[in-house]
Structure formats: C-alpha cells, structure tokens
Protein backbone atom coordinates (compact mmCIF):
# COMPACT_ATOMS: atom_id res chain seq x y z
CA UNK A 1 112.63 122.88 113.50
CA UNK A 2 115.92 123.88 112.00
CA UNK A 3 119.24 121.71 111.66
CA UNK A 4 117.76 118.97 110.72
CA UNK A 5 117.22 117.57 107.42
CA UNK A 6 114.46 117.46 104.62
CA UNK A 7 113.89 113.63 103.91
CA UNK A 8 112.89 113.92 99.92
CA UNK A 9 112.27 109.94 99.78
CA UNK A 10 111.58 107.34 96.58
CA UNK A 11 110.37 104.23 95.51
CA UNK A 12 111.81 102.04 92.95
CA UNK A 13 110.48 98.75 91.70
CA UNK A 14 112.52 95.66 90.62
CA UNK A 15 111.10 92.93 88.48
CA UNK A 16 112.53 89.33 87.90
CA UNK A 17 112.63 89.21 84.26
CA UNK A 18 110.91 85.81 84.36
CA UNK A 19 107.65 87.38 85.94
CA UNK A 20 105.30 90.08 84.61
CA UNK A 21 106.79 93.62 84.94
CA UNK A 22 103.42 94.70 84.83
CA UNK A 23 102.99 93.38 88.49
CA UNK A 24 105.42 95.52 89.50
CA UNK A 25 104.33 98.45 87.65
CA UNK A 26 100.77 98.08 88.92
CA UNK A 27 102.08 97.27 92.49
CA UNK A 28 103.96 100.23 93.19
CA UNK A 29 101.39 102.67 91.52
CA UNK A 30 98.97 101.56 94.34
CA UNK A 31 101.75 101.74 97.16
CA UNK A 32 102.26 105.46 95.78
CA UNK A 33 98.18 105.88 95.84
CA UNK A 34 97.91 104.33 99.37
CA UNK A 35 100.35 107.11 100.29
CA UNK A 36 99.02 110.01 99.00
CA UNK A 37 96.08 109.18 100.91
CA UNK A 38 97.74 108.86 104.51
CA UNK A 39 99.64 112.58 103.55
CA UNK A 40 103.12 110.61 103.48
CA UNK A 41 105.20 112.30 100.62
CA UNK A 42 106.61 109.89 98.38
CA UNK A 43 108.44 110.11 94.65
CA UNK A 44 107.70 107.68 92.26
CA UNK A 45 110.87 106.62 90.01
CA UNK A 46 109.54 105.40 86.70
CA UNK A 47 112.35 103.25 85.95
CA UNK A 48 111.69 99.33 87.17
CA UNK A 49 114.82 97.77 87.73
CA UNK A 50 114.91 93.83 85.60
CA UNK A 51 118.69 94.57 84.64
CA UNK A 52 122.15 96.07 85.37
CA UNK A 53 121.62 98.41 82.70
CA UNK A 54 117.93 99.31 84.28
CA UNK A 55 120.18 100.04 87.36
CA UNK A 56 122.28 102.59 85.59
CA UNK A 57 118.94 104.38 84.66
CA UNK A 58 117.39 104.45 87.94
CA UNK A 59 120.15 105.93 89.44
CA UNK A 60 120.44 108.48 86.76
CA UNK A 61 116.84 108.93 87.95
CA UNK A 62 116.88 109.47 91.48
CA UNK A 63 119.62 112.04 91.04
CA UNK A 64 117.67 114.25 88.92
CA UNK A 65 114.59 114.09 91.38
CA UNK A 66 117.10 114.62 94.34
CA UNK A 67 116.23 111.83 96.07
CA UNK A 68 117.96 111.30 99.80
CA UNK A 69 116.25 107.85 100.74
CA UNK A 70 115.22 105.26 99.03
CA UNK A 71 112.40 102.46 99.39
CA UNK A 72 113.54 99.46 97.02
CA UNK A 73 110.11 97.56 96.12
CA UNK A 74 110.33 93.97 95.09
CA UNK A 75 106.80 94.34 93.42
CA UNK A 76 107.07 90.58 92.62
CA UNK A 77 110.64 87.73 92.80
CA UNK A 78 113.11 90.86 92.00
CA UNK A 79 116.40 90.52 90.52
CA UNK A 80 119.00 90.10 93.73
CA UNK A 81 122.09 91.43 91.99
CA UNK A 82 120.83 94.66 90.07
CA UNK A 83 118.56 95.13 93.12
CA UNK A 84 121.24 95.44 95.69
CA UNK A 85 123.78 97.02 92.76
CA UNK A 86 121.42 99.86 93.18
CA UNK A 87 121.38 99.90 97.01
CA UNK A 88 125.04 99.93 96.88
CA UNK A 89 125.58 102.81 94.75
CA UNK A 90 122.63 104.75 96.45
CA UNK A 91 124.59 107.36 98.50
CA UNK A 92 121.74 107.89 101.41
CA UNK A 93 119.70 105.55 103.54
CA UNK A 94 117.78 102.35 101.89
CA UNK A 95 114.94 100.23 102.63
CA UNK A 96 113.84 97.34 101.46
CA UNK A 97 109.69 96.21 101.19
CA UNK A 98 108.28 93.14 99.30
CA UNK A 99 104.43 92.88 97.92
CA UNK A 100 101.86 90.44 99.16
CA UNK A 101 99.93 88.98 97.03
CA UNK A 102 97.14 90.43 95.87
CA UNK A 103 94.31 87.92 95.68
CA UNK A 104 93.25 84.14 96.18
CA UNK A 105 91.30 84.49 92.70
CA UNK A 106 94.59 85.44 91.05
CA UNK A 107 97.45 83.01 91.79
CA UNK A 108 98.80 81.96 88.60
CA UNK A 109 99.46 84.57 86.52
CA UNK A 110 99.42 87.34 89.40
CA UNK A 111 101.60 85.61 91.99
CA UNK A 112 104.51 87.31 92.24
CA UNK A 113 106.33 85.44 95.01
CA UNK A 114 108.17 88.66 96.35
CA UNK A 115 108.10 86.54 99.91
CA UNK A 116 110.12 84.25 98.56
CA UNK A 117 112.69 87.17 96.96
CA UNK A 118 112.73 88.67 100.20
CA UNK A 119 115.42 85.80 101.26
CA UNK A 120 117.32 86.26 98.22
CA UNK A 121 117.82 90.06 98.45
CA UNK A 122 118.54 89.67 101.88
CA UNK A 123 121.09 87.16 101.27
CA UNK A 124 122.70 89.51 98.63
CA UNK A 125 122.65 92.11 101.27
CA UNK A 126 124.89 90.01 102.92
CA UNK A 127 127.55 89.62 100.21
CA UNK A 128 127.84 93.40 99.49
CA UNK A 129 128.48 94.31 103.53
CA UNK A 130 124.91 96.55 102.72
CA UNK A 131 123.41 98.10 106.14
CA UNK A 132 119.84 98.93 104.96
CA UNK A 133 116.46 99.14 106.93
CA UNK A 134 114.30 95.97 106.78
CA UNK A 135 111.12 96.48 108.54
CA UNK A 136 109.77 93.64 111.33
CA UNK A 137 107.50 92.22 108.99
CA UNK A 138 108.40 93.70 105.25
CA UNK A 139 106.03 92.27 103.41
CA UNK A 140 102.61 93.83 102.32
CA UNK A 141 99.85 95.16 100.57
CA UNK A 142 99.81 98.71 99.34
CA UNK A 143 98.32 100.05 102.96
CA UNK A 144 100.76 98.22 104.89
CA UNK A 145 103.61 99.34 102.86
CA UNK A 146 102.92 102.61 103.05
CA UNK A 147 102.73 102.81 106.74
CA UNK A 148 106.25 100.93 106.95
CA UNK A 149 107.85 104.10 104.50
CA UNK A 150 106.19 105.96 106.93
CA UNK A 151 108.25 104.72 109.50
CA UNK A 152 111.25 104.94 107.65
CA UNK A 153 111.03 108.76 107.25
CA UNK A 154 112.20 109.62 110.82
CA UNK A 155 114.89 106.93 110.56
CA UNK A 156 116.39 108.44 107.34
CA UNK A 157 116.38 111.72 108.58
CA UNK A 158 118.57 110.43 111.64
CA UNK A 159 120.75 108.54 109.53
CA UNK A 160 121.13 111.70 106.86
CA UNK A 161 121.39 114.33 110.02
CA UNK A 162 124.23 111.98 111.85
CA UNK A 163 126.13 111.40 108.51
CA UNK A 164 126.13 115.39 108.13
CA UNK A 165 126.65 116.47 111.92
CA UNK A 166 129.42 117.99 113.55
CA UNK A 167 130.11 118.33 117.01
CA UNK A 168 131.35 121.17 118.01
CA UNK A 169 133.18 121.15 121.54
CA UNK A 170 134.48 123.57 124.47
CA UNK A 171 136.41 122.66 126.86
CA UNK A 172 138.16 119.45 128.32
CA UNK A 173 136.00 117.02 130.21
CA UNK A 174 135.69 117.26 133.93
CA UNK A 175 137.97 115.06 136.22
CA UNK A 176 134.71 114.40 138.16
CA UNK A 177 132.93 113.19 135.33
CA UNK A 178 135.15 111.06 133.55
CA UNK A 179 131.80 109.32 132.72
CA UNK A 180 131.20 111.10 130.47
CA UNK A 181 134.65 110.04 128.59
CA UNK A 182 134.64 109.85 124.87
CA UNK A 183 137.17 108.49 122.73
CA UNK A 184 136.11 110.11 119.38
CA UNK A 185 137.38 107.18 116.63
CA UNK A 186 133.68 106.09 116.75
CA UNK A 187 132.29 109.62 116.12
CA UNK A 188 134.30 109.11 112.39
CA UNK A 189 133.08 105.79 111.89
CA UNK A 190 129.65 107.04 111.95
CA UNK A 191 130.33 109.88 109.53
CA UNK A 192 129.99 112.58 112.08
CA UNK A 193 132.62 115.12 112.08
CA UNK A 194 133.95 116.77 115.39
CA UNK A 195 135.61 120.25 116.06
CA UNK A 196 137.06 120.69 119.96
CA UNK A 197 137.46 123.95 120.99
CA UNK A 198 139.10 125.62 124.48
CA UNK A 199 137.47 127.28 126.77
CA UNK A 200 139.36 130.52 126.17
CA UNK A 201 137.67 130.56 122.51
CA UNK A 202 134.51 130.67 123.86
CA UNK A 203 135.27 133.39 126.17
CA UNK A 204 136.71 135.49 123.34
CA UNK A 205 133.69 134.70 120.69
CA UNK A 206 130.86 135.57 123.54
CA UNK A 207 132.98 138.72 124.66
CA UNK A 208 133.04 139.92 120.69
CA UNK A 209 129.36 140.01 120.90
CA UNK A 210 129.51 142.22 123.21
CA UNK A 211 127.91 145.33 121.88
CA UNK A 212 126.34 143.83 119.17
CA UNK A 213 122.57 145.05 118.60
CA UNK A 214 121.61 141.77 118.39
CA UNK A 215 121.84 140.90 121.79
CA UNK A 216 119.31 143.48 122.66
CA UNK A 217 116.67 141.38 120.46
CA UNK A 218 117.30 138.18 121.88
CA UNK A 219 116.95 139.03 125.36
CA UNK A 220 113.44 140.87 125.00
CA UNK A 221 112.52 137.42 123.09
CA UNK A 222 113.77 135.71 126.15
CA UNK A 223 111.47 137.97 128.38
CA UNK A 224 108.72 137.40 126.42
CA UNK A 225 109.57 133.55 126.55
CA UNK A 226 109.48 133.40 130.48
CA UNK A 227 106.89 135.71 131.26
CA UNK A 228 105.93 135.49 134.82
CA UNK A 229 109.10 133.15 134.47
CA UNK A 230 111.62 136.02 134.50
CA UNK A 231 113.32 135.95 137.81
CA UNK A 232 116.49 137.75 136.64
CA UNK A 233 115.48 140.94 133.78
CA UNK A 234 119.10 142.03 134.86
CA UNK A 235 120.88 138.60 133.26
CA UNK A 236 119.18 138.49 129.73
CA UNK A 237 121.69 140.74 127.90
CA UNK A 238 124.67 138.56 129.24
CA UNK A 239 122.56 135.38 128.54
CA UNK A 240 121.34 136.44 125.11
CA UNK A 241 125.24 137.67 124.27
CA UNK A 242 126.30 134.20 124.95
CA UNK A 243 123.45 132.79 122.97
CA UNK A 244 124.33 134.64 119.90
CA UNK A 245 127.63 133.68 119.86
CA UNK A 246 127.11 130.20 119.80
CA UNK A 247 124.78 130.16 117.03
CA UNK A 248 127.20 132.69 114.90
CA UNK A 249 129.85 130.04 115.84
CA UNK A 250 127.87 127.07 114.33
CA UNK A 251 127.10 128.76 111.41
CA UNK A 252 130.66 129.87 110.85
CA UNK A 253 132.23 126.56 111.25
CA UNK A 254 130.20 124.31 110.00
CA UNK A 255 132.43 123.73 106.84
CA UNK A 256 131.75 120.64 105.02
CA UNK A 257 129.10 119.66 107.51
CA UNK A 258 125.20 120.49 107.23
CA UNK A 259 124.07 120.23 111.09
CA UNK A 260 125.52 120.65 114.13
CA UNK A 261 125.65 119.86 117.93
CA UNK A 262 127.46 121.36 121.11
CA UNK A 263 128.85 119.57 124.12
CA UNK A 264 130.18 122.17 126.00
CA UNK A 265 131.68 122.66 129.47
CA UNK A 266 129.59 124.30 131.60
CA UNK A 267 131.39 124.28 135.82
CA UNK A 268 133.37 125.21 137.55
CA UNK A 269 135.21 127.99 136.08
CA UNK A 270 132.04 128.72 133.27
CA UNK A 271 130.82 130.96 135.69
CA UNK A 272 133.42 132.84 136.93
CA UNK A 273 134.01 133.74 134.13
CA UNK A 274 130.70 134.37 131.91
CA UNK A 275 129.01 135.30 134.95
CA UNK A 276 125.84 132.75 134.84
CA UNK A 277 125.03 129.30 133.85
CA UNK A 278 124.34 128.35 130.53
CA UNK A 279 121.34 126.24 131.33
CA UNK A 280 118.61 128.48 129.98
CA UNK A 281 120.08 129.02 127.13
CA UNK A 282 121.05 125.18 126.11
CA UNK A 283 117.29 125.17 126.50
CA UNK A 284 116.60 127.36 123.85
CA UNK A 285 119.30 126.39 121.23
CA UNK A 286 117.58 122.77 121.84
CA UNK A 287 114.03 124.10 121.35
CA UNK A 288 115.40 125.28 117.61
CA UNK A 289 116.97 121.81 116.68
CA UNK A 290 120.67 122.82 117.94
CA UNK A 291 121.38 120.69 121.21
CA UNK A 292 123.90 122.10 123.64
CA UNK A 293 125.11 118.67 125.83
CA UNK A 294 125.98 119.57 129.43
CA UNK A 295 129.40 118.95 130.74
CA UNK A 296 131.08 118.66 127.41
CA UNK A 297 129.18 115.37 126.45
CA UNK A 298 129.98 114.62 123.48
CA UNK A 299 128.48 111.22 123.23
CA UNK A 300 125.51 113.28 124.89
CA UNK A 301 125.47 115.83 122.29
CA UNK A 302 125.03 112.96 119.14
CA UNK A 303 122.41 111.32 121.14
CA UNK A 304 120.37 114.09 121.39
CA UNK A 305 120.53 115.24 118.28
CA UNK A 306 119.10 111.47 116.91
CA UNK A 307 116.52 112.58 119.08
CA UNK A 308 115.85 115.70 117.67
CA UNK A 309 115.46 113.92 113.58
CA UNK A 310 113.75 111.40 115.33
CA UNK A 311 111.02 112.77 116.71
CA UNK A 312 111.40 116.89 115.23
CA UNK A 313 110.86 118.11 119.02
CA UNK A 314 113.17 119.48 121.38
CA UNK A 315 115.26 117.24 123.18
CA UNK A 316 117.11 117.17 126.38
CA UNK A 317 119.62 115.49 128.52
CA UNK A 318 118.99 114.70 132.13
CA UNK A 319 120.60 112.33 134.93
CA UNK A 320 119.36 109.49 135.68
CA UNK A 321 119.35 110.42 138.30
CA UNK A 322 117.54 109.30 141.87
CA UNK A 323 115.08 106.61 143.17
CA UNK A 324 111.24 107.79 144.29
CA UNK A 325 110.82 107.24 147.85
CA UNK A 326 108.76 105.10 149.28
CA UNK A 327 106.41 107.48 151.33
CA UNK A 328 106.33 109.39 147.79
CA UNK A 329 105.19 106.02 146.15
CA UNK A 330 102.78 105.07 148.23
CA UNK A 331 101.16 108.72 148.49
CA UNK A 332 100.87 108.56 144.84
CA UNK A 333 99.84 105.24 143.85
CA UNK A 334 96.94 106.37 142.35
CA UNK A 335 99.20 108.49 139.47
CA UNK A 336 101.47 105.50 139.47
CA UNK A 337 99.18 102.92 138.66
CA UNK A 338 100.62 99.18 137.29
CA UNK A 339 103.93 100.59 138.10
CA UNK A 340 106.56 98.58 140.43
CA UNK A 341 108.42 100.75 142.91
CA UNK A 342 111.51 99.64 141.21
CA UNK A 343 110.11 100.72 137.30
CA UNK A 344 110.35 104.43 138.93
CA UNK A 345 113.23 107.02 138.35
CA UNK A 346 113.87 110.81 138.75
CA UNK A 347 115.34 112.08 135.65
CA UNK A 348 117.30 115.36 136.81
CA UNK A 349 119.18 118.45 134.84
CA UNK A 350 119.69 121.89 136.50
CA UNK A 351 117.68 123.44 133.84
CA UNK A 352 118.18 123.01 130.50
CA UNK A 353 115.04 121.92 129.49
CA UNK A 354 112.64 123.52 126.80
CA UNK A 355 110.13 125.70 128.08
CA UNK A 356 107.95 123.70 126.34
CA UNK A 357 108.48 120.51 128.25
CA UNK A 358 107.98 122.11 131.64
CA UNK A 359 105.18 123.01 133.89
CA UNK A 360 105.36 126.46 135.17
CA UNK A 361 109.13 127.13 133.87
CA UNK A 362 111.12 129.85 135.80
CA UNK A 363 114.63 130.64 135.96
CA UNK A 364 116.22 129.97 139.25
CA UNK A 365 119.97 130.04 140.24
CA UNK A 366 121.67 126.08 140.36
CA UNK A 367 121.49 125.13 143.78
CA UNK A 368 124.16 122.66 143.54
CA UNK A 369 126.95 125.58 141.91
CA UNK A 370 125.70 127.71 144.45
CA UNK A 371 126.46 125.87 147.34
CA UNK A 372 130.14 125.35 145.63
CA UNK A 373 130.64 128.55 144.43
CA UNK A 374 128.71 131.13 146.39
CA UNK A 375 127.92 130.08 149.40
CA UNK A 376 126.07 131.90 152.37
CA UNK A 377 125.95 134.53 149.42
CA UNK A 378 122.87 135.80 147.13
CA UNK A 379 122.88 133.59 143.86
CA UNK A 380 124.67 135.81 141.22
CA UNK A 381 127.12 134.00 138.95
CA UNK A 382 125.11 131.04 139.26
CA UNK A 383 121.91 132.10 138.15
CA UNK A 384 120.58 131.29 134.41
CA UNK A 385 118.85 127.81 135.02
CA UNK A 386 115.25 126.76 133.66
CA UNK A 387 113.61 124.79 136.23
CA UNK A 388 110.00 123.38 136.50
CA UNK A 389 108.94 120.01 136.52
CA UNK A 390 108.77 118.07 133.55
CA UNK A 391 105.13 117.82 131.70
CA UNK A 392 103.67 114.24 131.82
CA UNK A 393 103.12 112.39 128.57
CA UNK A 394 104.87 109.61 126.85
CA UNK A 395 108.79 109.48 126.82
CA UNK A 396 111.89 107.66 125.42
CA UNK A 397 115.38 107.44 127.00
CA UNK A 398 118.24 106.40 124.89
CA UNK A 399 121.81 106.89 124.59
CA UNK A 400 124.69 106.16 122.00
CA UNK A 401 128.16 106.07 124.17
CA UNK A 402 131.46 104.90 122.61
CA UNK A 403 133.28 102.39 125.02
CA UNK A 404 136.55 102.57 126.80
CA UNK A 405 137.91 100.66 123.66
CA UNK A 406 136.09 102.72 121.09
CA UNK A 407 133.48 100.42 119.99
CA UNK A 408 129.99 101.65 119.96
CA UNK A 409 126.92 100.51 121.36
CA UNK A 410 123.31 102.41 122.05
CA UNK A 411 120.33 101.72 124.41
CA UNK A 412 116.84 102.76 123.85
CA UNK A 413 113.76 102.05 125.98
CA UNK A 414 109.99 103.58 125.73
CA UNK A 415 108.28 105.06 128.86
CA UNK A 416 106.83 108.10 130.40
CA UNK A 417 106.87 110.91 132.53
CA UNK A 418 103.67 110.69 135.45
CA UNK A 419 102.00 113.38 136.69
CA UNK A 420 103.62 113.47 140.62
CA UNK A 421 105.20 116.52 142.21
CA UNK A 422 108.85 115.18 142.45
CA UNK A 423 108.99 118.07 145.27
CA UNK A 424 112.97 119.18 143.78
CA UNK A 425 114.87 121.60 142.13
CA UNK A 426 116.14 121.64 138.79
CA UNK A 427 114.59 120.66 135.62
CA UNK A 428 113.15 117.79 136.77
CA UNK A 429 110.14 114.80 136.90
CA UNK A 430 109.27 111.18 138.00
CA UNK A 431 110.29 108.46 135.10
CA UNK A 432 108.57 105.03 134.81
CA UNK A 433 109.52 102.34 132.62
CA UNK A 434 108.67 98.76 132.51
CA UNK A 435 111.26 96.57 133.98
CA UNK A 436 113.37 99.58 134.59
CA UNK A 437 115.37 97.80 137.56
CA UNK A 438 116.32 95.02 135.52
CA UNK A 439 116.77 97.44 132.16
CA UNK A 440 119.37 99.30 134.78
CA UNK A 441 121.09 96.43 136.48
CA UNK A 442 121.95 94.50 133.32
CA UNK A 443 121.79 97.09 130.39
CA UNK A 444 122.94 100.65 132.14
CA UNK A 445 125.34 99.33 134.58
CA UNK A 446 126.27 95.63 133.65
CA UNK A 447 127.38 97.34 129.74
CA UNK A 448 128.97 100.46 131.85
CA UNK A 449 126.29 103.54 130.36
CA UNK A 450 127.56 106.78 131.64
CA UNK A 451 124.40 109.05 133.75
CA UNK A 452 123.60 110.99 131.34
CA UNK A 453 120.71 110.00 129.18
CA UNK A 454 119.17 112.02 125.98
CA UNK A 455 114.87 112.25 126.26
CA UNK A 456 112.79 112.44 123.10
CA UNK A 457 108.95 113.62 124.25
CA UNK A 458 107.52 110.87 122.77
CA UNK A 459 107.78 107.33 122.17
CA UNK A 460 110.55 106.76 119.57
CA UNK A 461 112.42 103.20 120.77
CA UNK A 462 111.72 101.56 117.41
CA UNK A 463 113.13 104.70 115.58
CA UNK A 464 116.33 104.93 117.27
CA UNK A 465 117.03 101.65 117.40
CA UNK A 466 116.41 101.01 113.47
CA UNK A 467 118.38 104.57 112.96
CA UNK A 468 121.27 102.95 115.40
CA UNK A 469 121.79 99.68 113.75
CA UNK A 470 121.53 101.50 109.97
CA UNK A 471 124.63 103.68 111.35
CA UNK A 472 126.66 100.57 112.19
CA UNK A 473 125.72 100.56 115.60
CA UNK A 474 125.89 96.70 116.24
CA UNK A 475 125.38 96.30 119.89
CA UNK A 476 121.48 98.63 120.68
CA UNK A 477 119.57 96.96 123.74
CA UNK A 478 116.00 97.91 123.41
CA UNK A 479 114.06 97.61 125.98
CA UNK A 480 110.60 97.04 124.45
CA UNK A 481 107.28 98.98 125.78
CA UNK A 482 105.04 96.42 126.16
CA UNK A 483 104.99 93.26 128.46
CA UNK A 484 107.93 91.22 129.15
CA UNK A 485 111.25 92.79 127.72
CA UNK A 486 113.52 89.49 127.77
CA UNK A 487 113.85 86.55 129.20
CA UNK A 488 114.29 86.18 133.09
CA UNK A 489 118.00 84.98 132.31
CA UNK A 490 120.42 87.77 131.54
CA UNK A 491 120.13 87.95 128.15
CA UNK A 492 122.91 90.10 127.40
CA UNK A 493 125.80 87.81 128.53
C-alpha cells in the first residue's frame, strides 16, 4: 500500500531516581523480548530517562535511530517532569505504558509502583496541554504491553499520515449537496494541508495526457483487472488518461506534504466534458492508498484516508444510504440472524469501490446520471462505474466532518456487511450494526453528520477513535461493538 507511512516506533524507559534503575532496565528488555516474539517491530532506546539531562540524551537518541513514535515506559514510579519533557519535545505521536509488578515473592525491593506513577504522569500531561495515547487499561506485564504497542502502530500511522496529508481538490461543491459543506480552518488545525483546484485544471491536466504512452499501459492493466468485468474495452484509454493525470498531479504538488487525498467533483458537467464517470477509477487510486472522495468531499476525502493508515486496505465512501425492506428482512432472517430490523442499512456508491471488496465487479453506466443526462439514450458519457455488491465480512463506518462553525467532531462504530442480495445497482450491500437506529437518531442526525460515510473492511472503531482524539478531535462518539452502546437516556445531550 503506498501513501501511507512507515511507523519506525521506540521504547524509552524512565526511572524515579529513588527506585532501582535496574527495574526499569530489566523491565523493558522483556517488553522488547515479548515483542520480538509476536513479530511487532520495536527499537529499543538505551538511554533510561531519571533526569532532565537523561532527557536531552534520549532525544539525541531517538533522532539518530529515526524514530516516528514513541512508547514512554514507566518501568517502575518514573520521573513526571523529565518524562513528559520528553513527550513534549518528541515531534511524532506518544504513548504512554506502566509495568505491573512482577511477582508476589518480590515486593520489597522489586515493587516498582509504576500504577501509582501512572496518575502522576498523567497529571503532568495535563499541565503541558500533551495529547498522547493512553491505552484502556495501561498497565502490564511484558505480554500485555506488547500487545497495547501493537495497537498503537495503526494509530501512529494515522496520526503521522494526517499530520503529512494534503487534500487536493477540484471543483466547487454541489448546490445539491451542501452536505457535504466544509469549512477548511479545521483541516489546518489538524496539520493537514489543502490545495483547491477548478474544474478547468483538471480538464487541461487529463487533456495533456492525451497521447502519452502511458495511457496505453494502464488501460490493458485495467482490462486485465475486470476480466469478464469489462463491459466497455472502448472507454479504458479515456479512463486510464484521466487516471494518469491524477496521480502525475499528486506527485507534482505534493510540496511540503508526504501523502495525499482527492475530493473531487464528479456531476453534472464531469461528464460532458471527460466523457465518463470517474467511479472506476476512484476505485483504483483507493485500492493503491490514494482515496478519490466523491462529490468534492473533502471532509470525505480525510476520513478515508484515516481509514486507509488504519487498517492498510482500500477504503471507500458510500451513502448511507436506504432502509432493508421488510419482505427483504423477513426472507432473509436466516443471514440476518440477532439483528433488529432497525440495526439494518444499505450502504450505496455508484461504483467506486475496490474490485477487491466486491462480488462479481463489472463496470456498468450510473443509472442515476443516466436518467439526468441521457435519457431514452444508450449509456455513453455516463458509463465508467464499478458495481457489484459488496463482499460480506466485518466492517467499520466512521466519519470526521468539520461543523457549520468549524469545530470538529468524528463518529466511529464497528459492524458488518451480511451476505443478502440487496437486489440494486451501484456499488452496493446490506449494513448491520448494533443499535444502529439509535446510533442514527442521536449521533448521525441529532449532531447533523452529512450522508456520506468512509468504510474500512475491517473492524477498526478503537483505532480511529484513539487516532481521532490524539489529533485533537475532542467530540468522537463511538458506538461500541459489543452489547449495550450507552445508556437508554440520550447520552449525548
């Protein structure tokens, strides 16, 4: 997966001078050991921090190793002020873990009370305005530790990738979808840059591809992509044209930034002009780590992309889009199982999905453009969609939106995609999550979500949601997998 980054993450120890650095020494050589058994790459920085001028060291240290995230280790008490010095001068993402104790035969001189430190750090956090990731319960031996740096390695890669991104733009927003509004003030408080564009430069960067004998490449890679899938041999070289140009864009103009994102306007004039829909090939660039947001999404664009460090698969943004009927619920109530009527969802794009993700993909024309643009005609501008339905298997939705008054909030929620025909077009498959009628009524509409919602193809809630509040994001309503989500009052008054 490309355009994302390369999480090269350490561990540090801090001693309280008072207690035997040797704890901490011995403590974090078996967290490192307990790692290199699970496969989970880890670099071990020598220096333990009991001072200010241990501090100085250790970050002298992690530069020279490159390290990009850091797991501070209070292998016993810890000194709070050197300990979050360090976390403050760190320039990447931090964690912080604390040692159990080791033994009940041992509680004198191998106590090391890092439980109790714990509250102090924390505390400290506090005073400096830090934003670091503290796991649910940070406080372990060596095999529990190492799982919980385990989970911190897909939320430091968001947190690098969104500090790093830029958004790259075409086009105003719709008038119809004003939904999908986006004041962009929050976009800079995260760190993400953003680059708007017309959509007269895209036109004239896709037509100065036109002879280019790379075009001819990517279109036989397309055919041998869709297989019995390709509808429309006649519309690769104009898809793969546009394709190219996009990706010699990003590269071009990614200046300061490492990654990047598009959120580009795709109807009514698009095809008109271009001749197709880009559908297919916002499929592809997604597939490779680059997502292409329908409708010039921005907000729709940056969630997809925490997808894609999240979970290093291709994402993709659907509608949430329409209820299951109830003949279609009761015919499949086997495939349904525990599910409530109400927990069910169609989650609907015209056909931008991976191939990947779909069952028996083939490009189709959009039904929906057609009818605008073409109708009573054969589909020909508005051909270029991916459709199939969507492969079952576990899901997550979630979505980072900036508010009418340019404060930020996210939502996140774990689910899946079951295995019923949802008998439609597009790219498109039936959604259940737990308490998804209340998760709707009092999270999507009652906090005023736009439709648009970013899928990762697997279940990465606690991910985001740690990667959402590291990035400042104060206000992330998680709607948890398992049993009841929150209490039967609305919680979120």
């Amino acid at each position: 997966m490309q355009n994302i980054p390369q999480v090269k993450l350490g561990i540090i120890a801090v001693s309280r001078d008072c207690f035997p650095i040797e704890l901490s020494h011995k403590r974090r050589q078996n967290v490192v050991a307990a790692c290199k058994k699970k496969n989970i790459p880890v670099v071990e920085i020598e220096t333990i921090i009991e001072n200010e001028r241990d501090m100085l060291k250790a970050v002298d240290e992690i530069k020279q190793k490159g390290i990009n995230a850091l797991a501070i280790y209070l292998g016993n008490f810890g000194p709070e002020g050197p300990t979050t010095m360090l976390a403050e001068r760190f320039d990447g993402p931090v964690m912080f873990v604390a040692a159990a104790e080791d033994t009940g035969k041992d509680l004198i001189g191998g106590r090391g009370d890092a439980y109790c430190g714990m509250l102090n750090a924390s505390y400290n956090i506090g005073l400096r305005k830090l934003n670091p990731y503290i796991p649910e319960y940070p406080v372990g031996d060596p095999e529990d530790v190492a799982g919980m740096l385990a989970d911190f390695l897909p939320i430091a890669r968001v947190v690098l990738g969104v500090r790093k991104l830029k958004i790259l733009s075409f086009g105003p927003r719709p008038f119809d979808f004003l939904a999908c509004n986006a004041p962009i003030k929050p976009l800079y408080d995260l760190g993400v840059e953003i680059m708007e564009n017309s959509e007269l430069d895209l036109y004239d960067i896709v037509q100065a591809e036109k002879n280019n004998p790379e075009v001819k490449r990517i279109a036989k890679e397309m055919a041998a992509e869709l297989g019995k899938g390709n509808t429309y041999p006649d519309l690769l070289e104009k898809l793969a044209q546009y394709e190219y140009a996009l990706e010699k864009f990003m590269n071009a103009n990614l200046g300061a930034s490492s990654y990047a994102a598009f959120a580009n306007k795709c109807w009514p004039a698009f095809e008109k002009y271009f001749g197709h829909v880009p559908c297919y090939l916002n499929s592809r660039l997604a597939a490779r780590g680059i997502p292409v947001a329908c409708e010039t999404d921005i907000y729709g664009a940056l969630s997809e992309y925490m997808v894609i460090c999240a979970t290093e698969l291709p994402p993709t943004i659907l509608d949430i889009n329409n209820t299951v009927p109830k003949d279609m619920y009761k015919e499949n109530k086997k495939a349904i199982g525990h599910y409530d009527l109400t927990d069910l969802w169609m989650g609907f794009h015209c056909g931008n999905t991976s191939s990947a993700c779909l069952v028996q993909p083939m490009m189709q024309y959009q039904l929906i453009m057609h009818r605008l643009q073409e109708p009573n005609q054969k589909p020909n501008v508005t051909r270029g969609t991916l459709e199939g339905q969507i492969k079952p298997g576990p899901i997550s939705i979630f979505r980072a939106q900036s508010t009418a008054d340019a404060k930020i909030r996210a939502y996140v929620a774990n689910g899946e995609v079951l295995k019923v025909n949802p008998k439609s077009f597009g790219s498109i498959g039936v959604f259940a999550i737990n308490e998804m009628g209340r998760f709707y009524r009092h999270v999507l509409i009652e906090k005023r979500f736009p439709h648009h919602t970013a899928i990762a193809f697997k279940h990465a809630a606690k991910t985001l949601f740690a990667a959402s509040k590291m990035l400042g994001i104060e206000d992330v309503f998680f709607n948890q997998p398992e049993g009841m989500m929150y209490p039967t009052e609305n919680p979120f008054e």
